[in-house]
Each structure stands twice: as structure tokens, then as C-alpha cells.
Protein backbone atom coordinates (compact mmCIF):
# COMPACT_ATOMS: atom_id res chain seq x y z
CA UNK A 1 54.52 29.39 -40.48
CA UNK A 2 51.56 29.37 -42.51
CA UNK A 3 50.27 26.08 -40.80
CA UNK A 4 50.40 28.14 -37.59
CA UNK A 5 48.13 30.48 -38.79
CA UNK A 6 45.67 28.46 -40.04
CA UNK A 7 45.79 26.80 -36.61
CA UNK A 8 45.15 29.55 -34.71
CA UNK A 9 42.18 30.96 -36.31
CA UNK A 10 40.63 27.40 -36.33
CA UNK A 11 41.23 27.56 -32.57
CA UNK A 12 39.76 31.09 -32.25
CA UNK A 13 36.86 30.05 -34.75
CA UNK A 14 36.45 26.76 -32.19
CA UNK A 15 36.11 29.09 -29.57
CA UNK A 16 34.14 32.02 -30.24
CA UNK A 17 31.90 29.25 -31.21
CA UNK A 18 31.64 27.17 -28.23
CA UNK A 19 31.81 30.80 -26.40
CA UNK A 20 28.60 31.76 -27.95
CA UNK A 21 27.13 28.60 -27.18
CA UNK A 22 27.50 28.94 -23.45
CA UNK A 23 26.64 32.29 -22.94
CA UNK A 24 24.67 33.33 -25.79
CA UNK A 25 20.96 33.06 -26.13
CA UNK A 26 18.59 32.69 -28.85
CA UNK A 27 15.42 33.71 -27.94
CA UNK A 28 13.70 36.53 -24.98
CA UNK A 29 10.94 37.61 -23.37
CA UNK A 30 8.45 38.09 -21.20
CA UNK A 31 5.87 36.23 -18.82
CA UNK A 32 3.48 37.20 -16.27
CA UNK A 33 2.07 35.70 -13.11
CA UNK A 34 2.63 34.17 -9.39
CA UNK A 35 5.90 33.24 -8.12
CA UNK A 36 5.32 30.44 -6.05
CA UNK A 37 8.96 29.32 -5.29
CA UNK A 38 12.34 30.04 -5.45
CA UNK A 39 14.76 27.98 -4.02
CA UNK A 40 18.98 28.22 -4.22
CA UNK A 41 20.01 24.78 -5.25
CA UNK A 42 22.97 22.63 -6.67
CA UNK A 43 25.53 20.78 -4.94
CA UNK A 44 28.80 22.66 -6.96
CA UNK A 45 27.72 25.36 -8.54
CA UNK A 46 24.35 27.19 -6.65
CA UNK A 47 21.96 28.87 -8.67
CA UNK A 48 18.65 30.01 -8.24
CA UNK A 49 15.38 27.96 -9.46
CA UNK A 50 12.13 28.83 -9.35
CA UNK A 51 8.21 28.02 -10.39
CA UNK A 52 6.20 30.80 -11.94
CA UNK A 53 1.71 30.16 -11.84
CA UNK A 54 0.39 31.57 -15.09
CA UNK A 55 -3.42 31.15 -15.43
CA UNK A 56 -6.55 32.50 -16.71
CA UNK A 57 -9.97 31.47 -18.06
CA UNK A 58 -10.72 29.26 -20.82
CA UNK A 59 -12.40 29.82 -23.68
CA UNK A 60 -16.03 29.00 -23.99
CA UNK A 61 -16.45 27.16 -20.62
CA UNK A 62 -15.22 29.71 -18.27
CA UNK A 63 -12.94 27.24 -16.28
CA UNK A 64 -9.96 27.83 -14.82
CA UNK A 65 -6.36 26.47 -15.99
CA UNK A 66 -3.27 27.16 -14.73
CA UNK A 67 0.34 26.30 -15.95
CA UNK A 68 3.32 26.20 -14.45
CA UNK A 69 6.69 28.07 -15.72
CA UNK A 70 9.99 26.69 -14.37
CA UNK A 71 13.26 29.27 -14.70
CA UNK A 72 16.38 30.28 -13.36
CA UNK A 73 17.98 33.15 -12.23
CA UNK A 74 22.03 33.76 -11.41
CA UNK A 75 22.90 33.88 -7.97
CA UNK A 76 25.06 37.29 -9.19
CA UNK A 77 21.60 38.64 -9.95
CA UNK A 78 20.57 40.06 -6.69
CA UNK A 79 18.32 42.97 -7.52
CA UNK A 80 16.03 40.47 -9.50
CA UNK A 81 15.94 37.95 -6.43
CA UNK A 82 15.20 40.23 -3.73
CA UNK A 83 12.36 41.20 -6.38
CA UNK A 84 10.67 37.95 -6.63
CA UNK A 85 11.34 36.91 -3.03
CA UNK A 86 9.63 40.19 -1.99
CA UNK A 87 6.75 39.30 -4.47
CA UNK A 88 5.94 36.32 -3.03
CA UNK A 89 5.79 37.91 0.36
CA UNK A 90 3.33 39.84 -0.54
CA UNK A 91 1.58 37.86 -2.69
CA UNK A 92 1.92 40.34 -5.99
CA UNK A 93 2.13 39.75 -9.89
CA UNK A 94 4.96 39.81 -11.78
CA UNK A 95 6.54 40.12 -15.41
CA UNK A 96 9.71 38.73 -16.00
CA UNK A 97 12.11 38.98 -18.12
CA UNK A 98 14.42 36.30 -19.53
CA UNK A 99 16.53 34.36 -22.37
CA UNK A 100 16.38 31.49 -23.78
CA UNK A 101 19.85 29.59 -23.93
CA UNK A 102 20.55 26.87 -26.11
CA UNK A 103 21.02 24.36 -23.74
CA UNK A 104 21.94 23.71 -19.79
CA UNK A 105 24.98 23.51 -18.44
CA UNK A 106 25.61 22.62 -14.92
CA UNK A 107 27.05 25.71 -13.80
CA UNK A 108 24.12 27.58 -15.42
CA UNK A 109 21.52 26.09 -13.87
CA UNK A 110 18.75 23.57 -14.56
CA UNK A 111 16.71 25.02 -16.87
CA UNK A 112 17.59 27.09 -20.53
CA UNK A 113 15.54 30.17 -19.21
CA UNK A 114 17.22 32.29 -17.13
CA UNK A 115 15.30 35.49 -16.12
CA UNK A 116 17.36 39.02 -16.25
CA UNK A 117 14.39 41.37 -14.99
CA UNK A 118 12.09 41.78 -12.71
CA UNK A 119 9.21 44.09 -12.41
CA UNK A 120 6.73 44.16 -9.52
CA UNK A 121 2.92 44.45 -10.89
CA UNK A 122 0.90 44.14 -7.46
CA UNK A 123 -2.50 43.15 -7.87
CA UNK A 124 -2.42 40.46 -4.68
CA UNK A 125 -4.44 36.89 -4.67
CA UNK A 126 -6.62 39.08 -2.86
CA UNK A 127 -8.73 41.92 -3.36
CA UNK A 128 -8.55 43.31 0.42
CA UNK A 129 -7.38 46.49 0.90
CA UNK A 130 -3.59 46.29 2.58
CA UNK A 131 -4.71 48.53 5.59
CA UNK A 132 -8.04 48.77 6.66
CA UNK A 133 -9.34 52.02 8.45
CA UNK A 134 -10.10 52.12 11.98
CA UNK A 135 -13.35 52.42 12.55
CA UNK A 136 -15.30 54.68 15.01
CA UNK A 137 -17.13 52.89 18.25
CA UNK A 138 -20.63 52.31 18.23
CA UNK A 139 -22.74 54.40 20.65
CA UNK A 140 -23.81 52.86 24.16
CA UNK A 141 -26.71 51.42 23.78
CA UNK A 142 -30.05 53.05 25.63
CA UNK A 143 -32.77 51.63 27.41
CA UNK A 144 -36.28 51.78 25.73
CA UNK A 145 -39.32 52.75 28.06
CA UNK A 146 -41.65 50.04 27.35
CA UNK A 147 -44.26 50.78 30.03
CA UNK A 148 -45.95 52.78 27.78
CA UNK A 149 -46.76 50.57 25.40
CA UNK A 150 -50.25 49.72 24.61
């Protein structure tokens, strides 16, 4: 009998383990930038994959850089996908929030950072305004009397 129960919380120690593992994560946070894709892929088990632009100047030089940010998100997550699909639609920031797992697993996706949040910033590529006001017509023009010129 006692065998037994040294058995069985082995096994549950073995699991709780490998349970952690799998859907546990380490580390979290946040990054900020341009969504340029997201794409549902996998041939088994779909998930969500995507590419986030984070850039700024340099220091000293004033150049531009620009790295790229690859994450995943859970196809069960649908508030956070219609987020970033409306995003890039509309060209706006975002900040998103994720976890760092401890490794991939194929039904997780292909990358160990899976984002849980989304939050819209705005602030477009571009700095025109959405709507632009109509403006009012120009007068006709007149004719100019140039008879009297001397």
C-alpha cells in the first residue's frame, strides 16, 4: 500500500510539473509599435502569428532603425485579434501585452510569446487629419477694365 502512495504523488509531482511547463510562463510584458501582419497558420492546430515594427532614432546620428517583433496570439483570443486586425486597417500604434513561455509546442504556436492584450494607441503613419473639412468655393472670377490703363 505504501508503494502506491509513493507512486501516485510521483505521478502528480510528474504532472503538475510538465503542466506548468506547457501552460505556464516565465516572463511578461509589454511592447509598442506597427502591426504589420497577422496571419492564421498551421496545418493541425491553427494559431495566430504575427510581425510587430518597433523603431525609433538612434543615438548620436539621428538615423533610423527598425526591428522586427514576431508573436503569437490564440485563436480563442478574439477580442485581441479583432484589435490588431483593426489596427492595421487603420494604420494605428499599439502596446501589447504578452508572456513569455518556456518553450513552443506545436499546438501553441510558433513562437514562446504569446500576446494576451491589446490596446489601441492611434497615432497613424501619417499625420493627416482622418476627415478633412469641406471647403467653401472660390468666388467667380471678374473681369478687370484695362482700357484705362496708362
Amino acid at each position: 500500500m505504501r508503494k502506491w502512495v509513493i507512486f501516485i504523488v510521483f505521478l502528480a509531482i510528474v504532472f503538475g510539473v510538465i503542466y506548468y511547463l506547457t501552460f505556464g510562463y516565465y516572463s511578461e510584458g509589454k511592447r509598442g509599435g506597427f502591426v504589420t501582419q497577422l496571419s492564421k497558420k498551421g496545418y493541425l492546430f491553427k494559431t495566430y502569428e504575427g510581425e510587430l515594427r518597433m523603431g525609433g532614432l538612434s543615438e548620436g546620428d539621428g538615423t533610423m532603425n527598425s526591428s522586427q517583433w514576431v508573436f503569437s496570439v490564440s485563436g480563442s483570443n478574439k477580442a485581441a485579434i479583432e484589435k490588431i486586425e483593426e489596427a492595421i486597417q487603420n494604420g494605428h500604434r499599439v502596446s501589447l501585452t504578452y508572456e513569455q513561455k518556456f518553450f513552443t509546442l506545436p499546438w501553441n504556436g510558433d513562437t514562446k510569446y504569446f500576446v494576451t492584450n491589446v490596446e489601441v494607441l492611434g497615432g497613424g503613419r501619417t499625420n493627416f487629419p482622418q476627415t478633412q473639412p469641406q471647403a467653401e468655393p472660390l468666388p467667380a472670377p471678374t473681369e478687370i477694365d484695362t482700357s484705362a490703363v496708362l
